[in-house]
C-alpha atoms as a PDB file:
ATOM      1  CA  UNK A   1      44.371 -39.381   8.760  1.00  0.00           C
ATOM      2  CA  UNK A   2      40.712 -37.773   8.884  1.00  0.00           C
ATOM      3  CA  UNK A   3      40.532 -34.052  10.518  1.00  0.00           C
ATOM      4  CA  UNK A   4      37.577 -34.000  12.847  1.00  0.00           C
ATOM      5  CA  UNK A   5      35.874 -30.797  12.680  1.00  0.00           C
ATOM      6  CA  UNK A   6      34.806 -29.222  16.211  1.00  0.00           C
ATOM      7  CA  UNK A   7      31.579 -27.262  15.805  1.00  0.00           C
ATOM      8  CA  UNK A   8      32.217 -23.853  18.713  1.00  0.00           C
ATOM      9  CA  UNK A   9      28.936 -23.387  20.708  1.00  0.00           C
ATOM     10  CA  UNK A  10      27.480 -19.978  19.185  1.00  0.00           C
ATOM     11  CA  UNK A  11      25.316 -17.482  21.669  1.00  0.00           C
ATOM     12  CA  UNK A  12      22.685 -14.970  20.933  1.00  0.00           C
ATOM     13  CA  UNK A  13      22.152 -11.761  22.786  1.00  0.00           C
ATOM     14  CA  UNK A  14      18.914 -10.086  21.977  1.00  0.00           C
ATOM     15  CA  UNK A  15      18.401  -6.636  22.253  1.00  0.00           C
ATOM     16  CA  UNK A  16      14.649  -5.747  22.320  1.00  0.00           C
ATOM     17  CA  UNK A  17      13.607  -2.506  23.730  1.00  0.00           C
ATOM     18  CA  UNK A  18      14.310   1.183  22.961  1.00  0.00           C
ATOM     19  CA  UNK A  19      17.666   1.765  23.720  1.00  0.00           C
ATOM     20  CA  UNK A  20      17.207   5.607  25.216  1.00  0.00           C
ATOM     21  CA  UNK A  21      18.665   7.766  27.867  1.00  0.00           C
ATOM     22  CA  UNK A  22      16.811   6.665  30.269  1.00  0.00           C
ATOM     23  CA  UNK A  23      17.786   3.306  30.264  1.00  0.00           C
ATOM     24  CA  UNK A  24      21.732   2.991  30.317  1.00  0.00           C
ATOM     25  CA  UNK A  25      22.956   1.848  33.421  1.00  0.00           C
ATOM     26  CA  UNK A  26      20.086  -1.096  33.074  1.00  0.00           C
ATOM     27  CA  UNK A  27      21.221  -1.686  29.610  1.00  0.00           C
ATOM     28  CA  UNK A  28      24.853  -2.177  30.409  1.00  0.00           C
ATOM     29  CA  UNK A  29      23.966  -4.123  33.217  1.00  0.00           C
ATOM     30  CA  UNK A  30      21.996  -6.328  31.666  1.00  0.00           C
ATOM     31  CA  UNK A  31      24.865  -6.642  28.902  1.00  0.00           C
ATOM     32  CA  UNK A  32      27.685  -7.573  31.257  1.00  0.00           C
ATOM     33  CA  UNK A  33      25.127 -10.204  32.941  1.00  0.00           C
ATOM     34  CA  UNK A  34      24.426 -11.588  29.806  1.00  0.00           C
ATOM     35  CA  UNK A  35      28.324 -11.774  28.256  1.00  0.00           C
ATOM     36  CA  UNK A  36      29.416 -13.146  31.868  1.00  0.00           C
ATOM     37  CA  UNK A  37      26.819 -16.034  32.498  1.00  0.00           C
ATOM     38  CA  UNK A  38      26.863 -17.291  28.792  1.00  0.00           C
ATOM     39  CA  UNK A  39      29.858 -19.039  28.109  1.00  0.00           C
ATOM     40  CA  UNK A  40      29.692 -19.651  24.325  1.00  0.00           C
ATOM     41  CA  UNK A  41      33.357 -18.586  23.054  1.00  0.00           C
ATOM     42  CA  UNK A  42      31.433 -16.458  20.407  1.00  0.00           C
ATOM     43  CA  UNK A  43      28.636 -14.615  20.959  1.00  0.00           C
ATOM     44  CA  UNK A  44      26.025 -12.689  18.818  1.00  0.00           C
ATOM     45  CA  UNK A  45      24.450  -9.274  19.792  1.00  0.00           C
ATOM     46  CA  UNK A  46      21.702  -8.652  17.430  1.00  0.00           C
ATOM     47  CA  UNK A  47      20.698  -5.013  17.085  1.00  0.00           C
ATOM     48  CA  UNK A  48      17.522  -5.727  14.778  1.00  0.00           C
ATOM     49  CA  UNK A  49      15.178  -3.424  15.542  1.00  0.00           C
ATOM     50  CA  UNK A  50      17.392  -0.850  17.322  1.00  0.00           C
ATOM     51  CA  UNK A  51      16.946   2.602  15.645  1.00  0.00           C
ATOM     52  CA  UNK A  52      18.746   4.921  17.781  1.00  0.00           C
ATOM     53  CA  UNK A  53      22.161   4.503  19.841  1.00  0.00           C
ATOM     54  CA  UNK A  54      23.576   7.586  22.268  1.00  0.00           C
ATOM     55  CA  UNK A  55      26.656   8.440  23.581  1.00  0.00           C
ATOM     56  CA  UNK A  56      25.885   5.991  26.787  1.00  0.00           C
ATOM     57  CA  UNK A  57      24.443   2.915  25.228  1.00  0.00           C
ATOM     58  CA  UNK A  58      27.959   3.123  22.773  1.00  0.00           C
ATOM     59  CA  UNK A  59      30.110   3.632  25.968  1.00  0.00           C
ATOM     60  CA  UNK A  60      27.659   0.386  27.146  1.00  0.00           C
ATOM     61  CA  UNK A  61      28.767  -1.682  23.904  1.00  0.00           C
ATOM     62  CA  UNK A  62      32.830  -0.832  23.762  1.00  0.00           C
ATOM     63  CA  UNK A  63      32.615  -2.158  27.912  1.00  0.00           C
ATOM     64  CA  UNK A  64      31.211  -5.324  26.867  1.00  0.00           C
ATOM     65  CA  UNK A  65      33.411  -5.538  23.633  1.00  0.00           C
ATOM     66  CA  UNK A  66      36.371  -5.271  26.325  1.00  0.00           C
ATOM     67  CA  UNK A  67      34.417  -7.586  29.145  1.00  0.00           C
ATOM     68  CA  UNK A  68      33.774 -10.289  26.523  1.00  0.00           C
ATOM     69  CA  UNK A  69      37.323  -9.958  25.261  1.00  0.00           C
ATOM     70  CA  UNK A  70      38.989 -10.421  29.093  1.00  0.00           C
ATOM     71  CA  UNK A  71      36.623 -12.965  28.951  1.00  0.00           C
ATOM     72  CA  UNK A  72      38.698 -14.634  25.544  1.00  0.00           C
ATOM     73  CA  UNK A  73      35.133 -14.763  23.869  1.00  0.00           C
ATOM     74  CA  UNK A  74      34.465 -12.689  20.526  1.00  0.00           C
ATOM     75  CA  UNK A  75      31.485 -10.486  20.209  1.00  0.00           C
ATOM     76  CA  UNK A  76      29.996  -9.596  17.223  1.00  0.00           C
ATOM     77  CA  UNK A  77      27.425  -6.971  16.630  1.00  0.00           C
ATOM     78  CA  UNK A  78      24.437  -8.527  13.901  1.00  0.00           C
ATOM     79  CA  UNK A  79      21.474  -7.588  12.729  1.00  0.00           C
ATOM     80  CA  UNK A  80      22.594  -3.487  12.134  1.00  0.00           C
ATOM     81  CA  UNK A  81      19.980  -0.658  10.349  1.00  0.00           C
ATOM     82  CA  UNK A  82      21.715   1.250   7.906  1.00  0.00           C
ATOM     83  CA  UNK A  83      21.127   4.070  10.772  1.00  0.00           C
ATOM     84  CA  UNK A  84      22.999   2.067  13.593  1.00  0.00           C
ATOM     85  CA  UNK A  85      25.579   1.575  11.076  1.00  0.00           C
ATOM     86  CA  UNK A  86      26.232   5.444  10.183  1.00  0.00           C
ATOM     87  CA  UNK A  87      26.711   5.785  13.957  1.00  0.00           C
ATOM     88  CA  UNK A  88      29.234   3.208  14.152  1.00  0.00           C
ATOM     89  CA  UNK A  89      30.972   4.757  11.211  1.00  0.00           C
ATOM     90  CA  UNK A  90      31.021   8.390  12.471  1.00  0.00           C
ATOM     91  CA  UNK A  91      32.280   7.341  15.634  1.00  0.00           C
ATOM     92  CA  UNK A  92      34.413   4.840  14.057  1.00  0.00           C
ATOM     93  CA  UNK A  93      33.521   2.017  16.265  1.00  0.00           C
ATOM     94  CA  UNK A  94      32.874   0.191  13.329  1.00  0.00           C
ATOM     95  CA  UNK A  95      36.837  -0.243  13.287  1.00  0.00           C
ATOM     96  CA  UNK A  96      36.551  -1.758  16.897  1.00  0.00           C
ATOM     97  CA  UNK A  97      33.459  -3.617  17.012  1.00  0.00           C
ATOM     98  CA  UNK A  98      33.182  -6.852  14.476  1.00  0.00           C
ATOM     99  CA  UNK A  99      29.616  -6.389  12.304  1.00  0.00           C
ATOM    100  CA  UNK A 100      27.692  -8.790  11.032  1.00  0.00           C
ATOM    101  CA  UNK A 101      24.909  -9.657   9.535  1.00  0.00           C
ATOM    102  CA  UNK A 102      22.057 -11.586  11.163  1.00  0.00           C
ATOM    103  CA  UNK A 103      23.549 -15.165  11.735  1.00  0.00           C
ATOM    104  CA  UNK A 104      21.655 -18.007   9.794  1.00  0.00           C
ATOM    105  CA  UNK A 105      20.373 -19.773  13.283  1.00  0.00           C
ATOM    106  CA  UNK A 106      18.355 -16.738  14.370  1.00  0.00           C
END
């Protein structure tokens, strides 16, 4: 007997812009829109290009970690500077969020 091999559909969530202060609430919004209308059972956040993450814009990332997880789809933050990824180790989210690096189809 052959075993067929499913192929999961795989999403992308690009971050783009400065993520600063000022920003936040459209940032998380923008986040939960974007976890909630695709409905790929794992899904991609790429960070490249981010430089800076506060106290807000983390608070942002563990909601969608638990949104996407309600959801029973798997986030994984990609594309990570070695400064993003200090951050996530000194506020050991790096034990909560799954890392990555840049996926092969971006």
């Amino acid at each position: 007997m052959k075993k067929i091999l499913s192929r999961q559909k795989i999403g992308l969530i690009l971050v783009k812009e400065y993520l600063g202060a000022s920003n936040s609430s459209e940032f998380e919004r923008q986040l939960t829109d974007a976890i909630v209308k695709n409905h790929c059972p794992i899904l991609f956040l790429s960070l490249k290009g981010v430089e800076s993450l506060d106290s807000r814009k983390l608070m942002a990332l563990v909601s969608a970690k638990k949104l996407a997880t309600l959801l029973q789809r798997r986030l994984i933050i990609c594309s990570v500077s070695p400064t993003i990824q200090i951050i996530f180790e000194l506020s050991q989210l790096d034990r909560v969020f799954e890392i990555s690096e840049e996926p092969e189809f971006v």
